[in-house]
N, C-alpha and C. Protein backbone atom coordinates (compact mmCIF):
# COMPACT_ATOMS: atom_id res chain seq x y z
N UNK A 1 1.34 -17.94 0.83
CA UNK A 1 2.02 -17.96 -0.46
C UNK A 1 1.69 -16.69 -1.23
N UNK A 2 2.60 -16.43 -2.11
CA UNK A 2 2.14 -14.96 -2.97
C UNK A 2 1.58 -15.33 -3.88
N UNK A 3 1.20 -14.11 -4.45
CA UNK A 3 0.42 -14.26 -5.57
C UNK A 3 0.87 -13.19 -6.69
N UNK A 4 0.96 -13.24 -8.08
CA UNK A 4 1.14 -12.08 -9.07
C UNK A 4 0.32 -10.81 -8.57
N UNK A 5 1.04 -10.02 -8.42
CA UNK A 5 0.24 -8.34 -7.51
C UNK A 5 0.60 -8.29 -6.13
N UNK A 6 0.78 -9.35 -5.79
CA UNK A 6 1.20 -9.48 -4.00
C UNK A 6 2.06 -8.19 -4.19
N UNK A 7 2.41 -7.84 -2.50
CA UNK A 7 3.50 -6.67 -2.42
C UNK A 7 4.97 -7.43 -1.52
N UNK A 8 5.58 -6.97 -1.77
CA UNK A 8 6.83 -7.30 -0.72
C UNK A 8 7.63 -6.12 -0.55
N UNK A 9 7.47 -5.68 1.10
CA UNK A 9 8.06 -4.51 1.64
C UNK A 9 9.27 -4.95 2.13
N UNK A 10 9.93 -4.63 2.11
CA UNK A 10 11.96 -5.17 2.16
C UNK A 10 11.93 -4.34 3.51
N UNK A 11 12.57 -5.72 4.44
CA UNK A 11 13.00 -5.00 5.98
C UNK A 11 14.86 -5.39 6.33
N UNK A 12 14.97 -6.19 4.88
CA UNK A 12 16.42 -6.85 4.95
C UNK A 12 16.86 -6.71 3.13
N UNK A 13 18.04 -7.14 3.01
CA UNK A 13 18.50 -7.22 2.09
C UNK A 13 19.78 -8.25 2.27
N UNK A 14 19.83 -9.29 0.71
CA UNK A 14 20.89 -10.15 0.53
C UNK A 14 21.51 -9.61 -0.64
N UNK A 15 22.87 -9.02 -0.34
CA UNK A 15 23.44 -7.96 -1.25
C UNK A 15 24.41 -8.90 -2.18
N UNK A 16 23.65 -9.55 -3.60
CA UNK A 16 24.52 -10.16 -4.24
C UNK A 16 24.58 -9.63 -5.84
N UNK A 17 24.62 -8.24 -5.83
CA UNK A 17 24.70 -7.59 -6.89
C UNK A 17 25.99 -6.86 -6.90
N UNK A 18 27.04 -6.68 -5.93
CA UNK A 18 28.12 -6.22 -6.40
C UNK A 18 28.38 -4.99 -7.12
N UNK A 19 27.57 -4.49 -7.25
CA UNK A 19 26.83 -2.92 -7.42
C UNK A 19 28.20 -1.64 -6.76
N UNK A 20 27.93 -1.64 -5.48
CA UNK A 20 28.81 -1.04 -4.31
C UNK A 20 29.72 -1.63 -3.50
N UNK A 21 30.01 -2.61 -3.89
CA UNK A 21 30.89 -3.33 -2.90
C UNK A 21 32.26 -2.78 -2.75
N UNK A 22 32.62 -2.08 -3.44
CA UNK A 22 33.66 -1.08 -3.58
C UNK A 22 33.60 -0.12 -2.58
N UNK A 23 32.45 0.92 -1.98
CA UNK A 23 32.25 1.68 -1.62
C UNK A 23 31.48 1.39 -0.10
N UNK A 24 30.35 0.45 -0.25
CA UNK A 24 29.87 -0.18 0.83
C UNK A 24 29.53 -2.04 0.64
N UNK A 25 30.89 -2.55 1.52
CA UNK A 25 31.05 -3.86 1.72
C UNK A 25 29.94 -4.42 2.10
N UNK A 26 29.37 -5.95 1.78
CA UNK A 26 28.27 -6.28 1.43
C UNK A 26 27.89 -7.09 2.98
N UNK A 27 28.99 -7.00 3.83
CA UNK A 27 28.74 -7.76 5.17
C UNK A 27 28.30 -6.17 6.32
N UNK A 28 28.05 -5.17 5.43
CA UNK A 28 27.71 -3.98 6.00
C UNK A 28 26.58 -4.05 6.31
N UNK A 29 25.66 -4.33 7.40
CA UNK A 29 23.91 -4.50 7.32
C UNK A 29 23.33 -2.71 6.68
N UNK A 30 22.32 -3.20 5.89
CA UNK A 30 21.81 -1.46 5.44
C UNK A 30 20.01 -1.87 6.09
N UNK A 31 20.07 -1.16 7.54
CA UNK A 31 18.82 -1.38 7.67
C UNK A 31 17.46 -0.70 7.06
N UNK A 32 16.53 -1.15 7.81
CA UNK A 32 15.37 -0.59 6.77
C UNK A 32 15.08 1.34 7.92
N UNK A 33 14.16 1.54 7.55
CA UNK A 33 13.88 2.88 7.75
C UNK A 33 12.37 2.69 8.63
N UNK A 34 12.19 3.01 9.58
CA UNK A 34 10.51 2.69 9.82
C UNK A 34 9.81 3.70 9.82
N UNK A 35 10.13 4.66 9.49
CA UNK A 35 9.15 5.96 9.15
C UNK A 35 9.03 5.54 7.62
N UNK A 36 9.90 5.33 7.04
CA UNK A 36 9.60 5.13 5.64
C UNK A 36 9.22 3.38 5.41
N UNK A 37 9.24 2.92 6.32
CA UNK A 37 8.39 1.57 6.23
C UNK A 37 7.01 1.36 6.57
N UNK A 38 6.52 2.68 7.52
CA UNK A 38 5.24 2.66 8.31
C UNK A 38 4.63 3.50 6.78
N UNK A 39 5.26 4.44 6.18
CA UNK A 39 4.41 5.20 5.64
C UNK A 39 4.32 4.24 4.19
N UNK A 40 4.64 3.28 3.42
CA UNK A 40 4.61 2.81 3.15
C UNK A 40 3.58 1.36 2.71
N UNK A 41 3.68 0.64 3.98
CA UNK A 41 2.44 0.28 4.89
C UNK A 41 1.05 0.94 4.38
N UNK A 42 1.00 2.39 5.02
CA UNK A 42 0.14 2.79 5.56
C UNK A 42 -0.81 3.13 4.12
N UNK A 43 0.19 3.51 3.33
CA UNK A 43 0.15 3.96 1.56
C UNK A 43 -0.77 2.83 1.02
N UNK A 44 -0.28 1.78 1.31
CA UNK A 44 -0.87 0.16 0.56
C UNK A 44 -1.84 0.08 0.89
N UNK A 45 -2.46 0.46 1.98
CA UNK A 45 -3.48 0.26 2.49
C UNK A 45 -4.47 1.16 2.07
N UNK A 46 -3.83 2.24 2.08
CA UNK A 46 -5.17 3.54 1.85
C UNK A 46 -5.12 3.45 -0.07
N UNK A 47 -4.62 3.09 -0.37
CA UNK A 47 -4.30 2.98 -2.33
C UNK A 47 -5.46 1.67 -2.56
N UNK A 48 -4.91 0.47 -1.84
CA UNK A 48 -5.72 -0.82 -2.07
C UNK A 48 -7.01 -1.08 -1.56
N UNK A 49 -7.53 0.03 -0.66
CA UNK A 49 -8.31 0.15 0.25
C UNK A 49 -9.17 -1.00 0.69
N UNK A 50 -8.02 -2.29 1.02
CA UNK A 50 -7.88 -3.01 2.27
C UNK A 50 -7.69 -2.80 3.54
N UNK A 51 -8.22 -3.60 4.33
CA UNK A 51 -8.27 -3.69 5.57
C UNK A 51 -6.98 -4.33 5.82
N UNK A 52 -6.80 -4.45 7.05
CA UNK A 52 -5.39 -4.91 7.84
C UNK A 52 -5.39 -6.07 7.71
N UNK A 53 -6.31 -6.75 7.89
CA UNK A 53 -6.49 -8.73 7.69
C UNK A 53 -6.08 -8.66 6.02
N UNK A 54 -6.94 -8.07 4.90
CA UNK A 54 -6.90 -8.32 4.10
C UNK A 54 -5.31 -8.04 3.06
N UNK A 55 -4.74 -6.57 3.99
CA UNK A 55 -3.53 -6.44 3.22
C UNK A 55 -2.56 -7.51 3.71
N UNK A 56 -2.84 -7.91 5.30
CA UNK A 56 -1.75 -8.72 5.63
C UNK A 56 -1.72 -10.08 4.59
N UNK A 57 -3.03 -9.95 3.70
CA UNK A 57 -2.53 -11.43 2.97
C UNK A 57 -1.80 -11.37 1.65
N UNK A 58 -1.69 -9.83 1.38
CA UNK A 58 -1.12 -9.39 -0.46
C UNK A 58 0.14 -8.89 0.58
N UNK A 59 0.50 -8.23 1.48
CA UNK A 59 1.73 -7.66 1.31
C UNK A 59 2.76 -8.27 2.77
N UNK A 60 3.67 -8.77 2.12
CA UNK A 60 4.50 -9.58 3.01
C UNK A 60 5.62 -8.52 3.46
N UNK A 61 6.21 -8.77 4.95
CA UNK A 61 7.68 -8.12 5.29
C UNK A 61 8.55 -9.26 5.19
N UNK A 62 9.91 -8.64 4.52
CA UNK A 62 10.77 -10.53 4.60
C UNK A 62 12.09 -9.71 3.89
N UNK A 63 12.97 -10.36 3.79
CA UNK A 63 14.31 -10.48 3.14
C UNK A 63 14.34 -10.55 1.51
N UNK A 64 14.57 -9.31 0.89
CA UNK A 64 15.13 -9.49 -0.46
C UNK A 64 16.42 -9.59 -1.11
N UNK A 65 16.53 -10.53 -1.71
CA UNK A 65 17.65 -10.78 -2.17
C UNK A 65 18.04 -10.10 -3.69
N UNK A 66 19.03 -8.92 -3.82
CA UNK A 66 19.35 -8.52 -4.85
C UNK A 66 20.34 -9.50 -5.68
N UNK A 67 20.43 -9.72 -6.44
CA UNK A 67 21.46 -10.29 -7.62
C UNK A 67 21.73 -9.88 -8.61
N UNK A 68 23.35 -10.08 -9.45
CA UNK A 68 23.33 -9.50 -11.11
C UNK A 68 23.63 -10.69 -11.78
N UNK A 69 23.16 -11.77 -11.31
CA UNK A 69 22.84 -12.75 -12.13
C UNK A 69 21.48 -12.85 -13.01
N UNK A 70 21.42 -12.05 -14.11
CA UNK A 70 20.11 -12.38 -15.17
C UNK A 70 19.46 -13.72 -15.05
N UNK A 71 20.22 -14.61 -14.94
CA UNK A 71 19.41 -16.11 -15.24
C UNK A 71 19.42 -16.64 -14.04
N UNK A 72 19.41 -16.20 -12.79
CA UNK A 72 19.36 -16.71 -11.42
C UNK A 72 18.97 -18.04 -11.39
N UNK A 73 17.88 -18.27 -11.64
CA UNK A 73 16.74 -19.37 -11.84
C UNK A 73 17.13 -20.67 -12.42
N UNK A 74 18.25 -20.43 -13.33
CA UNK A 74 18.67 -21.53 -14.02
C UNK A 74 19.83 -21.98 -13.30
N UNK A 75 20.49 -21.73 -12.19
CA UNK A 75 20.98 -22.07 -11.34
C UNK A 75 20.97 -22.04 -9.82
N UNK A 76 20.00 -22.25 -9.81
CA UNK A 76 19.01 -21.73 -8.37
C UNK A 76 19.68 -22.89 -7.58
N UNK A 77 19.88 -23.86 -8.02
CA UNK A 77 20.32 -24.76 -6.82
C UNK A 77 21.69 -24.31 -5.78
N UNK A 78 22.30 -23.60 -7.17
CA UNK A 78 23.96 -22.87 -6.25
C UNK A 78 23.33 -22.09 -5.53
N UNK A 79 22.14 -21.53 -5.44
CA UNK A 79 21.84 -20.52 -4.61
C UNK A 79 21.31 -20.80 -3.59
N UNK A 80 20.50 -22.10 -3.49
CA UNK A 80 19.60 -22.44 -3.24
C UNK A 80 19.47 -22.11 -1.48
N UNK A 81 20.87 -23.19 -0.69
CA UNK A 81 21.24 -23.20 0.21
C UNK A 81 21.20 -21.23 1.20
N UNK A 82 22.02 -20.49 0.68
CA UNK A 82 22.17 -19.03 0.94
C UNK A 82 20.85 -18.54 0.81
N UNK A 83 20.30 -18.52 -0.74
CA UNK A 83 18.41 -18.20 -0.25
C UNK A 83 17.68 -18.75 0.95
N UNK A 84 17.82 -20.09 0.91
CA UNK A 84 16.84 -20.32 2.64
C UNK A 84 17.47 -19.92 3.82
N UNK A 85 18.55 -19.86 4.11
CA UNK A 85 19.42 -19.01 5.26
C UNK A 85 18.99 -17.93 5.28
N UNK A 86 19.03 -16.95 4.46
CA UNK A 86 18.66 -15.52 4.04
C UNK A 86 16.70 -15.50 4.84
N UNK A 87 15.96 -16.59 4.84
CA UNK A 87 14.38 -16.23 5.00
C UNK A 87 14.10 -15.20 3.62
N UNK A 88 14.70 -15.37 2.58
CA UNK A 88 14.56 -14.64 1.20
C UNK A 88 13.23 -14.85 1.22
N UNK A 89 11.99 -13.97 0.92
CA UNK A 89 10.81 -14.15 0.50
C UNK A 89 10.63 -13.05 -1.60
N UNK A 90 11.78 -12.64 -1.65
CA UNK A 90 11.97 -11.80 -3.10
C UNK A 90 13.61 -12.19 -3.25
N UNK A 91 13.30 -12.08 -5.21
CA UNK A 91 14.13 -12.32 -5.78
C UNK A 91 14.46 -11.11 -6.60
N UNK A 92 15.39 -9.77 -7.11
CA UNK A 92 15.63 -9.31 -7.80
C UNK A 92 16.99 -8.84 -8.09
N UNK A 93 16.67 -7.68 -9.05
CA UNK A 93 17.76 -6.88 -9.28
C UNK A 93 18.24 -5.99 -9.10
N UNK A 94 17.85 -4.51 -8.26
CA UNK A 94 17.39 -3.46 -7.94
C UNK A 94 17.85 -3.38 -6.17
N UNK A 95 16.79 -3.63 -5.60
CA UNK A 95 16.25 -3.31 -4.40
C UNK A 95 17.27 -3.02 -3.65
N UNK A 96 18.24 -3.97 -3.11
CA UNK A 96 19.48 -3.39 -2.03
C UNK A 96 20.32 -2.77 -2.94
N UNK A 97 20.85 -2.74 -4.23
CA UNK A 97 21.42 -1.48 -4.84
C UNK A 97 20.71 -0.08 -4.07
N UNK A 98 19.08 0.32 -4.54
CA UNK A 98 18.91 1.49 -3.96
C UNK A 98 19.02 1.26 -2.04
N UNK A 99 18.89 0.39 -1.76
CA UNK A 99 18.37 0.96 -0.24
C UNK A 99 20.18 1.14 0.59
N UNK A 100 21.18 0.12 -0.36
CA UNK A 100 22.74 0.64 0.17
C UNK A 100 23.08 1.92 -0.44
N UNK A 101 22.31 2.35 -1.46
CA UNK A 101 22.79 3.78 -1.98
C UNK A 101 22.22 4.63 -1.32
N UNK A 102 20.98 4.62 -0.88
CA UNK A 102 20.43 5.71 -0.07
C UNK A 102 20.84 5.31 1.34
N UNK A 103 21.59 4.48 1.97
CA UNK A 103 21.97 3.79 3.20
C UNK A 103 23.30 4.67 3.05
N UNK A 104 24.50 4.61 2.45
CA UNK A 104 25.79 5.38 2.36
C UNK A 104 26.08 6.69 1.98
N UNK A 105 24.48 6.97 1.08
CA UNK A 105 24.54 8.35 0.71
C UNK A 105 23.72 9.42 2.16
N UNK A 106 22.80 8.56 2.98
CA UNK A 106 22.22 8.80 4.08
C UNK A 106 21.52 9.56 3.67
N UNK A 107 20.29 9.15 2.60
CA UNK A 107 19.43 9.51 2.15
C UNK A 107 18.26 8.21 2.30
N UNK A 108 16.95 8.63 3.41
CA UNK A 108 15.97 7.90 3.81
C UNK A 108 15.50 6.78 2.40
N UNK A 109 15.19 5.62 2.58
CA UNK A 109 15.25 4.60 1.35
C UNK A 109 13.93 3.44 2.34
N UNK A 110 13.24 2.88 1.02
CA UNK A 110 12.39 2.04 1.32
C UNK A 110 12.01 1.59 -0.21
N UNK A 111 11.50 0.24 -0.13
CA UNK A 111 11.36 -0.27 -0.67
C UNK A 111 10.40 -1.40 -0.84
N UNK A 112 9.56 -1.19 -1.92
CA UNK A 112 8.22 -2.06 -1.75
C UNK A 112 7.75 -2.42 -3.32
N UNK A 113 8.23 -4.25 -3.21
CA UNK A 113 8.00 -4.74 -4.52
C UNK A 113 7.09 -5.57 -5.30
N UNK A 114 6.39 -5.16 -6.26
CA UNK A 114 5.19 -5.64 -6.79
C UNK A 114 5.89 -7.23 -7.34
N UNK A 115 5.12 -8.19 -6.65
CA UNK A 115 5.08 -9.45 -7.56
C UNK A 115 5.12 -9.85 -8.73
N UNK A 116 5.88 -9.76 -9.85
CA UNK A 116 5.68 -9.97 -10.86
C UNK A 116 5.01 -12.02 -11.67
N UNK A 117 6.76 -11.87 -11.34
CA UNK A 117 6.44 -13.32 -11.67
C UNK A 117 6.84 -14.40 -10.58
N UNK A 118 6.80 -15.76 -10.91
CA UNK A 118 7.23 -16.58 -9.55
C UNK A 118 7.58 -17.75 -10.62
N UNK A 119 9.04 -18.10 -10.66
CA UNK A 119 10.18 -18.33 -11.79
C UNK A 119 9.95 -19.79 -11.13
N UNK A 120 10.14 -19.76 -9.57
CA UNK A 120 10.37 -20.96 -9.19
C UNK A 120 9.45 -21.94 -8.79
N UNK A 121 8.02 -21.18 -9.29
CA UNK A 121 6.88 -22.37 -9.04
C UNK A 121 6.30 -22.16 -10.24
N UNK A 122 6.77 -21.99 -11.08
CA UNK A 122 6.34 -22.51 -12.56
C UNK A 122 5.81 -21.19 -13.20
N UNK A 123 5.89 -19.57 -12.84
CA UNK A 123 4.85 -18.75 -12.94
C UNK A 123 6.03 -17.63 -13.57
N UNK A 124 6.00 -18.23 -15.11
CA UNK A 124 7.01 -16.63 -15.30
C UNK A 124 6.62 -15.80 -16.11
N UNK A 125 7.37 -15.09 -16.29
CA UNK A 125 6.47 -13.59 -16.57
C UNK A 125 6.14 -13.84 -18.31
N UNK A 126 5.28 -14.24 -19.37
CA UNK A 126 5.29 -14.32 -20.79
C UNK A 126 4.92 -13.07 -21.20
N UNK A 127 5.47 -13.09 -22.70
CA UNK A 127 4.56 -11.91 -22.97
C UNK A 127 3.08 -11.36 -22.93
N UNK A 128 2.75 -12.43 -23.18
CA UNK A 128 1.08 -11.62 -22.89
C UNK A 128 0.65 -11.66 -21.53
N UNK A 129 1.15 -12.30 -20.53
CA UNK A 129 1.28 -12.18 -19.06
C UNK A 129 1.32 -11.20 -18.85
N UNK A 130 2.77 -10.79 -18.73
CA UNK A 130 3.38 -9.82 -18.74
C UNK A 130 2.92 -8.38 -18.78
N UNK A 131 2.31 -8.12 -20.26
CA UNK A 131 1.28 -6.87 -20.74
C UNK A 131 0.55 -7.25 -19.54
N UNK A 132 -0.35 -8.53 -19.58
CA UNK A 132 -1.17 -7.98 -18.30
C UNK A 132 -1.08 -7.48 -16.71
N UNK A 133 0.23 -8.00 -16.71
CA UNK A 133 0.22 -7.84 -15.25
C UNK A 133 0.78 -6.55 -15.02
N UNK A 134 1.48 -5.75 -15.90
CA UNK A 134 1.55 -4.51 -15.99
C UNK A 134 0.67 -3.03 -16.56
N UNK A 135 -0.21 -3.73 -17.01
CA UNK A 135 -2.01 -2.77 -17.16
C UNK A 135 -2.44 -2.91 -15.85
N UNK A 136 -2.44 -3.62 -15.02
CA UNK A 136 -3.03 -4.01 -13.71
C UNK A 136 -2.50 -3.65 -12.56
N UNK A 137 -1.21 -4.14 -12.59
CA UNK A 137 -0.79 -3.70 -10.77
C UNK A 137 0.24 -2.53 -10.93
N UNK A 138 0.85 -2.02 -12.53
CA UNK A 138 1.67 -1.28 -12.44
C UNK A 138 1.56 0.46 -11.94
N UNK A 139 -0.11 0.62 -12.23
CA UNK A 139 -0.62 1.69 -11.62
C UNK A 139 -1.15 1.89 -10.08
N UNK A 140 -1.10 0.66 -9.57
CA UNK A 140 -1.72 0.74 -8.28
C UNK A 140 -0.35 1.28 -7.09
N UNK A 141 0.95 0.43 -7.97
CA UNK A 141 2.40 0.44 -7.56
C UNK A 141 2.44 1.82 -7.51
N UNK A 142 2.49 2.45 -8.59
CA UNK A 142 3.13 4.12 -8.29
C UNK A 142 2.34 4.79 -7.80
N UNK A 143 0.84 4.43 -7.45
CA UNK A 143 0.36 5.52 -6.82
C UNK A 143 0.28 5.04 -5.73
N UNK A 144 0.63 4.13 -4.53
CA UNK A 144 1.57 3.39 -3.51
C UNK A 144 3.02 4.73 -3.58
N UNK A 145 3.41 4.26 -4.26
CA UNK A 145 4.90 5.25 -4.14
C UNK A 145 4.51 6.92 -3.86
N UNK A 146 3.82 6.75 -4.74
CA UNK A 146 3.80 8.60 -4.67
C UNK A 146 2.62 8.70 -3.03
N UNK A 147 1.63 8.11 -2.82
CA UNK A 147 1.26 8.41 -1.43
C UNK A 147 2.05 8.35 -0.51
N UNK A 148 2.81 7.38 -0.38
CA UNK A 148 4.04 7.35 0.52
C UNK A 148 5.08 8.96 0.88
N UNK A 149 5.15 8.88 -0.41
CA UNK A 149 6.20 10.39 -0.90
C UNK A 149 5.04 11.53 0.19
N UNK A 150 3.87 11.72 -0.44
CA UNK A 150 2.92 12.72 0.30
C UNK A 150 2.68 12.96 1.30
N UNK A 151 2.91 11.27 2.30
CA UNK A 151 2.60 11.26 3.51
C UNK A 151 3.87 11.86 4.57
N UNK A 152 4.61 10.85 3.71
CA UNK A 152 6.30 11.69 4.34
C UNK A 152 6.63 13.13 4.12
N UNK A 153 6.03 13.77 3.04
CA UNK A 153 6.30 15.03 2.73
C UNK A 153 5.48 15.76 3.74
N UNK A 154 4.43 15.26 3.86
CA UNK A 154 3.19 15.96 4.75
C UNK A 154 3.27 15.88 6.54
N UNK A 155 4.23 14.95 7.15
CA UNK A 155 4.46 15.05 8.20
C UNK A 155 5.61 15.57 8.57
N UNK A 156 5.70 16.83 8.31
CA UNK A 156 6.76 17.87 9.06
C UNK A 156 7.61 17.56 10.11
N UNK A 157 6.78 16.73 11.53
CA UNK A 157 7.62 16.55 12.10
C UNK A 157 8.24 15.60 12.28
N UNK A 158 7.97 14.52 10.91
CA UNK A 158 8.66 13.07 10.89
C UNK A 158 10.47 13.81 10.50
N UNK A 159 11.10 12.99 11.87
CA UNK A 159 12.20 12.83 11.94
C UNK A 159 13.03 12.20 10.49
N UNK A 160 12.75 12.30 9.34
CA UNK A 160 13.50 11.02 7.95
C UNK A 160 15.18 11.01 8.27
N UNK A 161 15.36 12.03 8.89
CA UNK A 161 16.82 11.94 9.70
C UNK A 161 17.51 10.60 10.33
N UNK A 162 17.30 9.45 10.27
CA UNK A 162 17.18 8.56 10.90
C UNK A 162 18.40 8.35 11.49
N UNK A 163 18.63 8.37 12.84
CA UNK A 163 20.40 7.58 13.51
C UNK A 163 20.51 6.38 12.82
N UNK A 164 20.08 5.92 12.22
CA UNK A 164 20.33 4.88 11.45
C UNK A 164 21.39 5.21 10.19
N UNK A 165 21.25 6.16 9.76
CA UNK A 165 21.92 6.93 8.50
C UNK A 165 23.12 7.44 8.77
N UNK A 166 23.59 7.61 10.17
CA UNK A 166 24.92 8.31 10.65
C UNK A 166 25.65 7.30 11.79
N UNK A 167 27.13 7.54 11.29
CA UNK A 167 27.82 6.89 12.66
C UNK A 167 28.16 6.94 13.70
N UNK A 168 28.16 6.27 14.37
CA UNK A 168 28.62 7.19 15.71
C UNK A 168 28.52 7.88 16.17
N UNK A 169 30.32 8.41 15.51
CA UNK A 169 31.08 9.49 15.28
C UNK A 169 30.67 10.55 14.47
N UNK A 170 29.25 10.79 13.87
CA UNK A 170 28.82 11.91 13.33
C UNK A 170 28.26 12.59 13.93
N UNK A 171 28.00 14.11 13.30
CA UNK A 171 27.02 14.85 14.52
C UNK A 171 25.84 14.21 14.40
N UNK A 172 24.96 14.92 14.51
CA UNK A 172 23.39 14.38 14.43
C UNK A 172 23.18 15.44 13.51
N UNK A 173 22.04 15.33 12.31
CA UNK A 173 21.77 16.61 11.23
C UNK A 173 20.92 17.37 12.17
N UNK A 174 20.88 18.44 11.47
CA UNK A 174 20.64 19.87 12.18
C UNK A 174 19.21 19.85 11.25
C-alpha cells in the first residue's frame, strides 16, 4: 500500500484528459521510455539513499490514470469499473498529457509521481497537511528530477532517440 511521499513511476497511462485527443487519439498506446525510466529509478535511489528492498517499498511501477475531471473522487464509482481494468495504481491530472506530448512531439518523456494525497482511503490533502507534505517531499521530488536530467545528460552514449518515438516509416534520427 502507499504511503504520503511514496513515488509512482508511470510505465502506462489511462488517457482521460482529452488534452490531445485531437492530435493524438487516446486508443494510441504512448509507451514509457526505459532509458528515461532506468535513470529515473536509479535517481530515487541515489537522492533517497535507499537500498533496492527499501525503495522497492516507497516507489511503485503501475498505470496512471490522467483525468480533467477536478472532482474525480466524488464520482469514483462511474469510474470505478475502468480504474480496476486499467491496474491504475495513480490518480491525476498531468502525467499522460506530458508523456503523449513528448510521445507525438518525439521528445524522450518520463514520469515520476510524488504521493500526495489518497482521496479514496480517507487521506486528503488539508491545508495544514498539505503545507506539510510539501516542506517535506517537495524537495526530495526535484532533486529526483534534476539527477535524472544529469544522469541522462551525462551519458553521451545513451541512445534518448528511442524507436519508440518514430514510425515505421520514419528514418531513424541522425
Amino acid at each position: 500500500s502507499q504511503a504520503i511521499g511514496d513515488y509512482v513511476l508511470a510505465h502506462a497511462y489511462l488517457r482521460e484528459d482529452h488534452v490531445l485527443d485531437a492530435v493524438l487519439p487516446p486508443e494510441i498506446p504512448v509507451p514509457p521510455i526505459a532509458e528515461v525510466q532506468v535513470a529515473l529509478q536509479q535517481a530515487a535511489a541515489s537522492v533517497t539513499g535507499e537500498d533496492e528492498k527499501q525503495l522497492k517499498r516507497r516507489l511503485r511501477t503501475g498505470t496512471v490514470v490522467t483525468t480533467d475531471d477536478r472532482n474525480w473522487e466524488l464520482r469514483f464509482s462511474a469510474s470505478a469499473r475502468r480504474f480496476n481494468k486499467s491496474r491504475a495504481i495513480a490518480i491525476d491530472m498531468e502525467s499522460a498529457t506530458i508523456a503523449a506530448n513528448g510521445f507525438r512531439l518525439r521528445v524522450p518523456y518520463g514520469v515520476l509521481l510524488c504521493v500526495s494525497d489518497k482521496p479514496l482511503h480517507g487521506e486528503i490533502k488539508l491545508p495544514g497537511a498539505a503545507n506539510r507534505f510539501y516542506e517535506r517531499a517537495i524537495g526530495e521530488h526535484i532533486r529526483i528530477g534534476i539527477e535524472t536530467l544529469e544522469r541522462l545528460s551525462a551519458d553521451k552514449g545513451a541512445k534518448l532517440h528511442s524507436r519508440k518515438l518514430r514510425a515505421f516509416d520514419e528514418p531513424p534520427f541522425r
